[in-house]
N, C-alpha and C. Protein backbone atom coordinates (compact mmCIF):
# COMPACT_ATOMS: atom_id res chain seq x y z
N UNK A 1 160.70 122.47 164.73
CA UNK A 1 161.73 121.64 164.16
C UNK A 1 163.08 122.36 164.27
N UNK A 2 164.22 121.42 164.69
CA UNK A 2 165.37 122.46 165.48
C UNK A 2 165.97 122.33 163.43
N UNK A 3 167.01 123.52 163.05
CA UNK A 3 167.50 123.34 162.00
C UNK A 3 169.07 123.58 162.41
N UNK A 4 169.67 123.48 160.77
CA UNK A 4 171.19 123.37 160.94
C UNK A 4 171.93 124.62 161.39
N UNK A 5 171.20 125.28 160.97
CA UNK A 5 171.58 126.93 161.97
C UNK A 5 171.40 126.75 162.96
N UNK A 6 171.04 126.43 163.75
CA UNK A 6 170.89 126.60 165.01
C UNK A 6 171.53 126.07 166.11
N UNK A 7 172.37 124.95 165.59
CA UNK A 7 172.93 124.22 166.35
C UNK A 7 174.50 124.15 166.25
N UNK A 8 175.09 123.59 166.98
CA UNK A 8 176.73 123.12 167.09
C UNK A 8 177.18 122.29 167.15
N UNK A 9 178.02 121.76 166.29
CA UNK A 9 179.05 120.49 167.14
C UNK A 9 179.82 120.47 168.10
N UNK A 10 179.39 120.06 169.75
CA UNK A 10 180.52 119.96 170.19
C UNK A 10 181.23 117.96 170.95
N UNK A 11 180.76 117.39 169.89
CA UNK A 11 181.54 116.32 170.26
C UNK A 11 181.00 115.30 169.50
N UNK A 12 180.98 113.97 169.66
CA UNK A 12 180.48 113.01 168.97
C UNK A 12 180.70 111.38 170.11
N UNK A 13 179.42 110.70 169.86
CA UNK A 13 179.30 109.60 170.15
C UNK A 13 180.44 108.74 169.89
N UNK A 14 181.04 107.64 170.85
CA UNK A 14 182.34 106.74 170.31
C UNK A 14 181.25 105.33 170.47
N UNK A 15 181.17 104.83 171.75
CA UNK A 15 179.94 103.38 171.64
C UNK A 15 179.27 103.47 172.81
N UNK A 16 178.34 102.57 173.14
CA UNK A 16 177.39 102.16 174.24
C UNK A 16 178.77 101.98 175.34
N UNK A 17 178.23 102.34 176.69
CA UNK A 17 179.19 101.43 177.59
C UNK A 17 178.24 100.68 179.07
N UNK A 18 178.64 99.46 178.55
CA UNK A 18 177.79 99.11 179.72
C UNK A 18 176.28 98.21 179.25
N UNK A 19 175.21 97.82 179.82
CA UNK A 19 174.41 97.66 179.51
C UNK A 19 172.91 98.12 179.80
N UNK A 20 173.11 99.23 180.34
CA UNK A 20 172.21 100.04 180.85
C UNK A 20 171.83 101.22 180.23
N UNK A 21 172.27 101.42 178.84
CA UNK A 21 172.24 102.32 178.01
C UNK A 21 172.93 103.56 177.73
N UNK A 22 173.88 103.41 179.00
CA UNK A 22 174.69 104.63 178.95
C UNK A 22 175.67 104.62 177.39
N UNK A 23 176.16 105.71 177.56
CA UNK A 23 177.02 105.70 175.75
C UNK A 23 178.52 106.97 176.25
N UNK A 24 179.38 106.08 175.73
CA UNK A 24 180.85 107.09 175.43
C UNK A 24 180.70 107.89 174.57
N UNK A 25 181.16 109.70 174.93
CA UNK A 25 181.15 110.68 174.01
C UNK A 25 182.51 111.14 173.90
N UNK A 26 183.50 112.18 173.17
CA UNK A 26 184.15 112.69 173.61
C UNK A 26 183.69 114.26 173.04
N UNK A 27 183.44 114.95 174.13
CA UNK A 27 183.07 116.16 173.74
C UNK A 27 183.92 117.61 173.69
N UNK A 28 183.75 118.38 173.13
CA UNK A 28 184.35 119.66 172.48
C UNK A 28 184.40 120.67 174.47
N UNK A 29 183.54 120.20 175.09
CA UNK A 29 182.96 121.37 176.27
C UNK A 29 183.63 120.15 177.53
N UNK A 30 183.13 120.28 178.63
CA UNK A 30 183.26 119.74 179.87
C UNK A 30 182.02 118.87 180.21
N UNK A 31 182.11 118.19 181.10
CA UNK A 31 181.42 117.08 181.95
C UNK A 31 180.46 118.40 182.30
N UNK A 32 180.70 118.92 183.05
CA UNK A 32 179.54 119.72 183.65
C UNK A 32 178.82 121.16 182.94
N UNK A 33 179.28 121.17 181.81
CA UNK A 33 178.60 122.37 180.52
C UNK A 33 177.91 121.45 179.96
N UNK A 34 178.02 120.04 179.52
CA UNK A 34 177.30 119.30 178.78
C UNK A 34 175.88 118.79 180.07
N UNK A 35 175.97 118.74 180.93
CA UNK A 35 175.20 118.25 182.19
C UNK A 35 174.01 119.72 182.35
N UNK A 36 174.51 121.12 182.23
CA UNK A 36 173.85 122.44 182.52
C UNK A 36 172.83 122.30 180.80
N UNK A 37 173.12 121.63 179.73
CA UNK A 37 172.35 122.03 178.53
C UNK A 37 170.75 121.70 178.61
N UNK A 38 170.08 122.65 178.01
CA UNK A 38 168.44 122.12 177.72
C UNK A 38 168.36 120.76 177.27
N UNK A 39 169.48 120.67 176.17
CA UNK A 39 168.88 118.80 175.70
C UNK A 39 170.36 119.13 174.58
N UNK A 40 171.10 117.90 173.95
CA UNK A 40 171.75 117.56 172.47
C UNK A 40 170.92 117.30 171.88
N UNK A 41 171.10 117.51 170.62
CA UNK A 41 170.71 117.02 169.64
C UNK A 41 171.57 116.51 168.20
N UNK A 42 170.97 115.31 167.61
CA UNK A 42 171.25 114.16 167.24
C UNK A 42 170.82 114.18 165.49
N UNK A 43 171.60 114.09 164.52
CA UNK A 43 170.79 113.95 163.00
C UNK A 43 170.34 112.20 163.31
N UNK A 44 169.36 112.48 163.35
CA UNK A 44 168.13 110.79 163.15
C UNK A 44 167.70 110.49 161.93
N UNK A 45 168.52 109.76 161.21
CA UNK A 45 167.82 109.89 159.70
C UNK A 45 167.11 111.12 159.15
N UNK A 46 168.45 112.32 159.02
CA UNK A 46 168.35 113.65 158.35
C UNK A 46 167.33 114.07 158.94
N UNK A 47 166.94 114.08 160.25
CA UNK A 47 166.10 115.03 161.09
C UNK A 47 166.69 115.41 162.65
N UNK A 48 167.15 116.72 162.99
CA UNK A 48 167.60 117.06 163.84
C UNK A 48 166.86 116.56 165.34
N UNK A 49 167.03 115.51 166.20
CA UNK A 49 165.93 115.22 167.10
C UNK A 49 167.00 116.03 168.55
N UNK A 50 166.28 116.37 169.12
CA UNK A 50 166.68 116.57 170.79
C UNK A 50 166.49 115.38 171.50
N UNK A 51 167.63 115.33 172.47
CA UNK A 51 167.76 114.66 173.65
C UNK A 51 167.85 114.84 174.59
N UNK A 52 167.24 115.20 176.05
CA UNK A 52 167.45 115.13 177.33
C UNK A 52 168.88 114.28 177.89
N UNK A 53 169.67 115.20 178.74
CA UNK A 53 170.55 113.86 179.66
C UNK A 53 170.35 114.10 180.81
N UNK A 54 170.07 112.61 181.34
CA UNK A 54 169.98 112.70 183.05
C UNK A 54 171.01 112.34 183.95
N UNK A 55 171.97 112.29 183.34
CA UNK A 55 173.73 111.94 183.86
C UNK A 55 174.95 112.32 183.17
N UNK A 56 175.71 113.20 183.73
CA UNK A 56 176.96 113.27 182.30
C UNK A 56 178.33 112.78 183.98
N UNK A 57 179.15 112.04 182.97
CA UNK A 57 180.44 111.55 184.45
C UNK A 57 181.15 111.40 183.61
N UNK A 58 182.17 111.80 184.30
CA UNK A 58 183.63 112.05 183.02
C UNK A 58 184.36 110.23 183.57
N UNK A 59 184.61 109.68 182.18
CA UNK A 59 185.63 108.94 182.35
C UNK A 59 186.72 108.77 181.16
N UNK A 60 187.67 109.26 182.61
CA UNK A 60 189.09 109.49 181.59
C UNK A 60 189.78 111.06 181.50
N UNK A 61 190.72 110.84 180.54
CA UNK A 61 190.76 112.44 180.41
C UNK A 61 189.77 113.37 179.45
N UNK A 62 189.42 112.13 178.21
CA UNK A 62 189.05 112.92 177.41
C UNK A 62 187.21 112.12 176.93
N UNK A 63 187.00 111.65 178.20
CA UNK A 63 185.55 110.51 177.46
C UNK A 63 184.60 110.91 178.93
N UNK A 64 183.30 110.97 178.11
CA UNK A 64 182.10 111.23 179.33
C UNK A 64 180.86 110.34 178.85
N UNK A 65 180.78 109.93 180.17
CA UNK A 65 179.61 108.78 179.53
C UNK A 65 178.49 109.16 180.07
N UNK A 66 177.78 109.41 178.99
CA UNK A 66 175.94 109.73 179.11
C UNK A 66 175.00 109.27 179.36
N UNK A 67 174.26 109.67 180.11
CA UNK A 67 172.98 108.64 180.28
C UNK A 67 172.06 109.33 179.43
N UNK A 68 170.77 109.20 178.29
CA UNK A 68 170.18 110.01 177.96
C UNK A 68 168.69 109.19 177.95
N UNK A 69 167.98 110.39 178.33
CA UNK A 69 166.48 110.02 178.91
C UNK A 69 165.51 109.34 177.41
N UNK A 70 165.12 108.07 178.00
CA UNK A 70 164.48 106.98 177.08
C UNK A 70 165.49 105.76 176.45
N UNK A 71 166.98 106.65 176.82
CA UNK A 71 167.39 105.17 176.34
C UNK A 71 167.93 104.00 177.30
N UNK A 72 167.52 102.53 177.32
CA UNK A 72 167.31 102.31 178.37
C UNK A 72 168.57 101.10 178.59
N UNK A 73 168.61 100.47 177.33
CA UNK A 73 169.77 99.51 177.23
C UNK A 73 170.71 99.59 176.02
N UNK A 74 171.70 98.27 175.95
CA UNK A 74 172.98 98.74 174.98
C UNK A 74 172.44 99.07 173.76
N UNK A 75 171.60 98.26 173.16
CA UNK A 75 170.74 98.23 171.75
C UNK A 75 170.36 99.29 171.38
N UNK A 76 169.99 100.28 172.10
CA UNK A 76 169.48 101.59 172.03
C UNK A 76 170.80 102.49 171.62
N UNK A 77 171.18 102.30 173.16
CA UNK A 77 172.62 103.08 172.73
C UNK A 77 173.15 103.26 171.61
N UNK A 78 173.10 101.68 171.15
CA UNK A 78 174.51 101.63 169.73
C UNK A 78 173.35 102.53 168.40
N UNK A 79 172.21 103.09 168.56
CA UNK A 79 172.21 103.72 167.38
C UNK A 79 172.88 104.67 167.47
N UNK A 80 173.65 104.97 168.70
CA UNK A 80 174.37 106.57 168.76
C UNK A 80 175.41 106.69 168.01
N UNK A 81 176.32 105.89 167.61
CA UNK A 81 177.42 105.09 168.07
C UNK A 81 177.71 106.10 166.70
N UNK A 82 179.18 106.77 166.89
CA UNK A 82 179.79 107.63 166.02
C UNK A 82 178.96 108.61 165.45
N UNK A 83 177.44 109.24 165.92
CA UNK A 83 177.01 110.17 165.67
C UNK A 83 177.60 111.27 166.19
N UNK A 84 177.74 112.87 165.34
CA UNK A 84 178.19 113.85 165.85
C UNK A 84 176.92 114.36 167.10
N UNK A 85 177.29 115.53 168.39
CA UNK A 85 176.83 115.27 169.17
C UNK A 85 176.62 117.23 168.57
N UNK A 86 175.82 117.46 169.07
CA UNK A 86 175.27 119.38 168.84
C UNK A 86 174.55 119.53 169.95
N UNK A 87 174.57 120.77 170.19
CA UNK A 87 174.21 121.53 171.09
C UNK A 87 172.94 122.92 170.25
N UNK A 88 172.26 123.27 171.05
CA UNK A 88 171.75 124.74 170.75
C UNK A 88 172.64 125.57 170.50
N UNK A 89 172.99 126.55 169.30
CA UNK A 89 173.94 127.21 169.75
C UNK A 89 174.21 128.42 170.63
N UNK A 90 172.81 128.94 171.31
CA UNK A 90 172.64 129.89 171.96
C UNK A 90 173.01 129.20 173.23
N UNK A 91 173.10 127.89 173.44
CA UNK A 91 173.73 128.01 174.60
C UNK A 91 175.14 127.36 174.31
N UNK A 92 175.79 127.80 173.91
CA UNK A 92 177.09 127.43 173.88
C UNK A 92 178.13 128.42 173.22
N UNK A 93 178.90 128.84 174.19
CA UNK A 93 179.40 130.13 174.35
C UNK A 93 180.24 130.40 172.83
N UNK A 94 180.48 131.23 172.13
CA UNK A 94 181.03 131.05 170.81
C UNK A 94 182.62 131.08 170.99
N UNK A 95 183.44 130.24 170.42
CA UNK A 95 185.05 129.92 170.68
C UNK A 95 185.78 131.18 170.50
N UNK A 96 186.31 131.69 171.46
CA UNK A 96 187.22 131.96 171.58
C UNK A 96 189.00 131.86 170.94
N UNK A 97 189.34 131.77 169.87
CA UNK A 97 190.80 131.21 169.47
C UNK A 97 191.81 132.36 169.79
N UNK A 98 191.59 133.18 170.86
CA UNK A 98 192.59 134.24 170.08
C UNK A 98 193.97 134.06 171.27
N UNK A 99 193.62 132.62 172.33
CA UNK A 99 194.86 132.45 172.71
C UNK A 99 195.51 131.41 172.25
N UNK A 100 194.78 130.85 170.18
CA UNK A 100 195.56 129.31 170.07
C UNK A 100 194.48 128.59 169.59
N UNK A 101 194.61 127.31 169.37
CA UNK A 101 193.63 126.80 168.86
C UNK A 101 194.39 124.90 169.49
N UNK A 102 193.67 124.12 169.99
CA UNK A 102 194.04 122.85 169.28
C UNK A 102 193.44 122.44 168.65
N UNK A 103 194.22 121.25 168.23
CA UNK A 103 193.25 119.90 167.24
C UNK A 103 192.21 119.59 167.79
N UNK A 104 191.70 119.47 168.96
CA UNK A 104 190.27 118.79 169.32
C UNK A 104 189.57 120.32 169.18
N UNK A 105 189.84 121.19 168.91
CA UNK A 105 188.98 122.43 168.67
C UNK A 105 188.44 122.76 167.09
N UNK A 106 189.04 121.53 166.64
CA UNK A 106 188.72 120.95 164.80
C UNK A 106 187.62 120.35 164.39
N UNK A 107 187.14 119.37 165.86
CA UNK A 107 186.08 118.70 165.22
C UNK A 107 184.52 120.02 164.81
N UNK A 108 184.01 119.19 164.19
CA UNK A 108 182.84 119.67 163.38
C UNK A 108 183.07 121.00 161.98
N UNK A 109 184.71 120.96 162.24
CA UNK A 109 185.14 122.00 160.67
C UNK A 109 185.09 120.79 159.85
N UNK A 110 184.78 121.83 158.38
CA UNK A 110 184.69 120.68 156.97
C UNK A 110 186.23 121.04 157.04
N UNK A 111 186.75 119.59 156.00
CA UNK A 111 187.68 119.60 155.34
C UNK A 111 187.45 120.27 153.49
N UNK A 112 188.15 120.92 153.36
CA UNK A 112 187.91 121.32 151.47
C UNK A 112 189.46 120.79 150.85
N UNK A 113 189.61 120.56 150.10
CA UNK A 113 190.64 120.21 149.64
C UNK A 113 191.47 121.85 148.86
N UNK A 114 192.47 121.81 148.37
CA UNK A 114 192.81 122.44 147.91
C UNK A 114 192.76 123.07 146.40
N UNK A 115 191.57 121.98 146.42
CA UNK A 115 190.74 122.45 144.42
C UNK A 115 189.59 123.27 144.79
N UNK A 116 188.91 123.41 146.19
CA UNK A 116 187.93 123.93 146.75
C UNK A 116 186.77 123.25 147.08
N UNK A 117 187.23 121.20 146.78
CA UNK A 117 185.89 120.84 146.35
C UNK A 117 185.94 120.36 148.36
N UNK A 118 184.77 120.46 148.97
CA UNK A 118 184.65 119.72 149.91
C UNK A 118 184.66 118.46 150.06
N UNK A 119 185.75 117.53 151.45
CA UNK A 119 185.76 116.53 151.37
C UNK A 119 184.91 115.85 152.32
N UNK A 120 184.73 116.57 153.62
CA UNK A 120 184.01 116.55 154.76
C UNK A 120 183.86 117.13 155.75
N UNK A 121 183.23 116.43 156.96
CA UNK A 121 182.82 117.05 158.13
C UNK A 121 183.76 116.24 159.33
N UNK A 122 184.59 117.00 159.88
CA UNK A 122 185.26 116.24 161.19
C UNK A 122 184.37 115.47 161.85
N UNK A 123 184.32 114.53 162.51
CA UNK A 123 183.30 113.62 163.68
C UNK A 123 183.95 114.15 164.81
N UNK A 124 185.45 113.72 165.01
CA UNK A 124 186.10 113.78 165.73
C UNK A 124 187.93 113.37 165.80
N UNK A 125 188.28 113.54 166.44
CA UNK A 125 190.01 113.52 166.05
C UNK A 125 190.52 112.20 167.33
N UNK A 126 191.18 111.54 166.61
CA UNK A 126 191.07 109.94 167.13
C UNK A 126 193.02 110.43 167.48
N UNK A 127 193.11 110.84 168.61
CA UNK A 127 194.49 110.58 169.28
C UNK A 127 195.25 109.71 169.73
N UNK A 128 194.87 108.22 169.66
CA UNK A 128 194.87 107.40 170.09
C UNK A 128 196.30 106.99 169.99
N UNK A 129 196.82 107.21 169.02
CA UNK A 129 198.49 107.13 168.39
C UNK A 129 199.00 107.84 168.43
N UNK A 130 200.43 107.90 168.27
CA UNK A 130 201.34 108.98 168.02
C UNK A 130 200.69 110.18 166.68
N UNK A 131 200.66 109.63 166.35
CA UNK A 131 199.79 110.17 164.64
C UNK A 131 198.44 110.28 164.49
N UNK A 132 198.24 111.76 165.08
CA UNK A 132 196.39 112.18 165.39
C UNK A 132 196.12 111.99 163.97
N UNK A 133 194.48 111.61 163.99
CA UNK A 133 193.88 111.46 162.35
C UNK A 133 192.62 112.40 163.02
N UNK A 134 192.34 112.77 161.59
CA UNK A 134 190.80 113.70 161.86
C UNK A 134 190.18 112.44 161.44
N UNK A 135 188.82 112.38 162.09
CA UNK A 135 187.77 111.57 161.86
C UNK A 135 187.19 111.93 160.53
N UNK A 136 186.32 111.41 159.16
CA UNK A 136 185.50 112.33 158.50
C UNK A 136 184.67 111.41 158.12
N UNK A 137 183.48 112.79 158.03
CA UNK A 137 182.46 111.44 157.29
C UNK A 137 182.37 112.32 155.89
N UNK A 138 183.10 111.92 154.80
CA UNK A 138 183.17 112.58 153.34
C UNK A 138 181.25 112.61 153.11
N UNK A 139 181.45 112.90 151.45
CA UNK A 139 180.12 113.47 150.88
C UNK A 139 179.16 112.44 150.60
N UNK A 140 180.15 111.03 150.43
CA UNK A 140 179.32 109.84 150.43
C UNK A 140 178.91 109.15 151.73
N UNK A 141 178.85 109.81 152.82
CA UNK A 141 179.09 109.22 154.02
C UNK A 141 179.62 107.86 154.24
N UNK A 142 180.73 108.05 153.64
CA UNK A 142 181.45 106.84 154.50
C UNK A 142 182.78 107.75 155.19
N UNK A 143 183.36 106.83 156.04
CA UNK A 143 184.44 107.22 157.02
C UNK A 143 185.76 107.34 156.91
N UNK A 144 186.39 108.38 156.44
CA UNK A 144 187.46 108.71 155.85
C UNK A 144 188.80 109.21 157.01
N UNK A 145 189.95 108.61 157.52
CA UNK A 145 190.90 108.97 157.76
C UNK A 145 192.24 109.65 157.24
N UNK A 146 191.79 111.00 158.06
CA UNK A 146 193.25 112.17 157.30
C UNK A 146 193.87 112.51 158.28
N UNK A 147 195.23 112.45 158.25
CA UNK A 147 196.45 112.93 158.89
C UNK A 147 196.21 114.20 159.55
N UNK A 148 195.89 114.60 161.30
CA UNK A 148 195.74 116.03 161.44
C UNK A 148 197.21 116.47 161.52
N UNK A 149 197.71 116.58 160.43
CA UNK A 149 199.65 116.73 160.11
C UNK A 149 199.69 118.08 159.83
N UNK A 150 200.29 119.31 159.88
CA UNK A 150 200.33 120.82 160.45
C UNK A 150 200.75 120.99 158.21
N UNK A 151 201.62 120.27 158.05
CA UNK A 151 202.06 120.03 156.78
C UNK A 151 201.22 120.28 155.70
N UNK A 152 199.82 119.47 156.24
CA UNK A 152 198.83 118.92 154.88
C UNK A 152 197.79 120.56 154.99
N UNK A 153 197.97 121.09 156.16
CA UNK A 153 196.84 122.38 156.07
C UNK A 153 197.21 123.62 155.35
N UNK A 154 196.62 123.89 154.58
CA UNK A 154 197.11 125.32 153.50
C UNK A 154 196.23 126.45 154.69
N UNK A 155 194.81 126.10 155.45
CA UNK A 155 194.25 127.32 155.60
C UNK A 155 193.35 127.10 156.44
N UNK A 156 193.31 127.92 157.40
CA UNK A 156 191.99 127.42 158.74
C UNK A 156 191.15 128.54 158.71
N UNK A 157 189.93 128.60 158.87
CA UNK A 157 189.06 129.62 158.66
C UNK A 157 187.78 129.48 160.19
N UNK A 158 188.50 129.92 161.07
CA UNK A 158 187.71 129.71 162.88
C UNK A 158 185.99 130.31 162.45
N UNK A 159 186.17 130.85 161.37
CA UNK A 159 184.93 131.61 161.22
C UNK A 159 183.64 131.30 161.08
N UNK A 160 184.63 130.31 159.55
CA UNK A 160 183.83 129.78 158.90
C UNK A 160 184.00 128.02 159.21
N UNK A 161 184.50 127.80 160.45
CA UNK A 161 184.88 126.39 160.67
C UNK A 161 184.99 125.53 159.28
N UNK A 162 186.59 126.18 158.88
CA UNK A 162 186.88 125.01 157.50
C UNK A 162 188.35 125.18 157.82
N UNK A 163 188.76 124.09 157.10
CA UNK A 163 190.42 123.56 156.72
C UNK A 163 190.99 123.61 155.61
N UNK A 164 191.42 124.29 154.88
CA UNK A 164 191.98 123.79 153.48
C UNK A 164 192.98 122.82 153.80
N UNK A 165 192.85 121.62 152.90
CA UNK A 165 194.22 120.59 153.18
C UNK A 165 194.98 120.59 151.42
N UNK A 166 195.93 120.25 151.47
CA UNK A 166 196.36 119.68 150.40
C UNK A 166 197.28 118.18 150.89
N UNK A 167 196.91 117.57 150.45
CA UNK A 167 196.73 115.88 150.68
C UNK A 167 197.22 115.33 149.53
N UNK A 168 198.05 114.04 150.21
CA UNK A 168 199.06 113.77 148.97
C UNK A 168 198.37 113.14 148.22
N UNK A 169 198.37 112.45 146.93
CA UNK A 169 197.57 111.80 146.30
C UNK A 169 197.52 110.45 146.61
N UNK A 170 196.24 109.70 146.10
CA UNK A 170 196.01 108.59 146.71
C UNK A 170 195.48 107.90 148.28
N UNK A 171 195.97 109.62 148.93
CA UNK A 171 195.35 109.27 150.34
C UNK A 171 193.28 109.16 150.50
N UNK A 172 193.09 109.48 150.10
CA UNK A 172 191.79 109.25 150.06
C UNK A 172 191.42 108.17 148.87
């Protein structure tokens, strides 16, 4: 049984594309580091499952669409759909920050607030606008949008993949 030690976030499911089961990711690594892995793995109703892929093809700058072995059409796909995406972490080289960091190098840090209480887990950072938001899925799992604004961060911890924010009130 794979556990939470053992693994990494490096990206997360966006939707199915297509009807052949393929699925949009945007991932933390490359088209062809995600293509070299033993298998991802997936929380399946709070059980870490592995996945085989038998296709990774980049479309876009920042989206790669997966084929993964057994799934065969869209229906399948869409259980993926905004799941975070992990890796083994032995195979995935440990980050590097010491020339910088960006925002897409955020996903899978918790957010803590500035009382210490945790608010969540990045999914992923939705650039889509002028005004990047971190993705989160808070403690109740539902889906929480926060400002990745340089302003709201008291404290980044590469170590311990966390954020301190202080967040104006009412935003959550």
């Amino acid at each position: 049984m794979i556990t939470e030690d053992e693994i990494s976030s490096i990206g997360s499911f966006l939707k199915p594309h297509g009807i052949k089961g393929e699925i949009a990711a945007e991932l933390d690594i490359n088209c062809e580091e995600v293509a070299e892995l033993t298998c991802i793995v997936c929380d399946m109703d709070g059980i870490y499952v592995p996945f085989f892929i038998n296709n990774a093809r980049t479309k876009g700058r920042d989206t790669v669409l997966l084929s993964i072995d057994g799934i065969k059409d869209e229906k399948e796909a869409g259980a993926f759909t905004g799941k975070t995406i992990y890796a083994l972490s032995q195979e995935v080289e440990s980050e590097d920050f010491s020339d910088g960091m960006f925002v897409t190098d955020l996903a899978g840090f918790t957010i803590i607030d500035d009382r210490n209480e945790t608010i969540g887990v990045i999914d992923y950072i939705d650039d889509s606008t002028a005004n990047i938001l971190f993705v989160v899925t808070d403690k109740d799992g539902e889906t929480v949008y926060i400002p990745a604004a340089e302003e709201f961060i008291t404290a980044l911890d590469p170590n311990n993949k966390t954020i301190t924010m202080r967040l104006p009130e009412g935003l959550l």
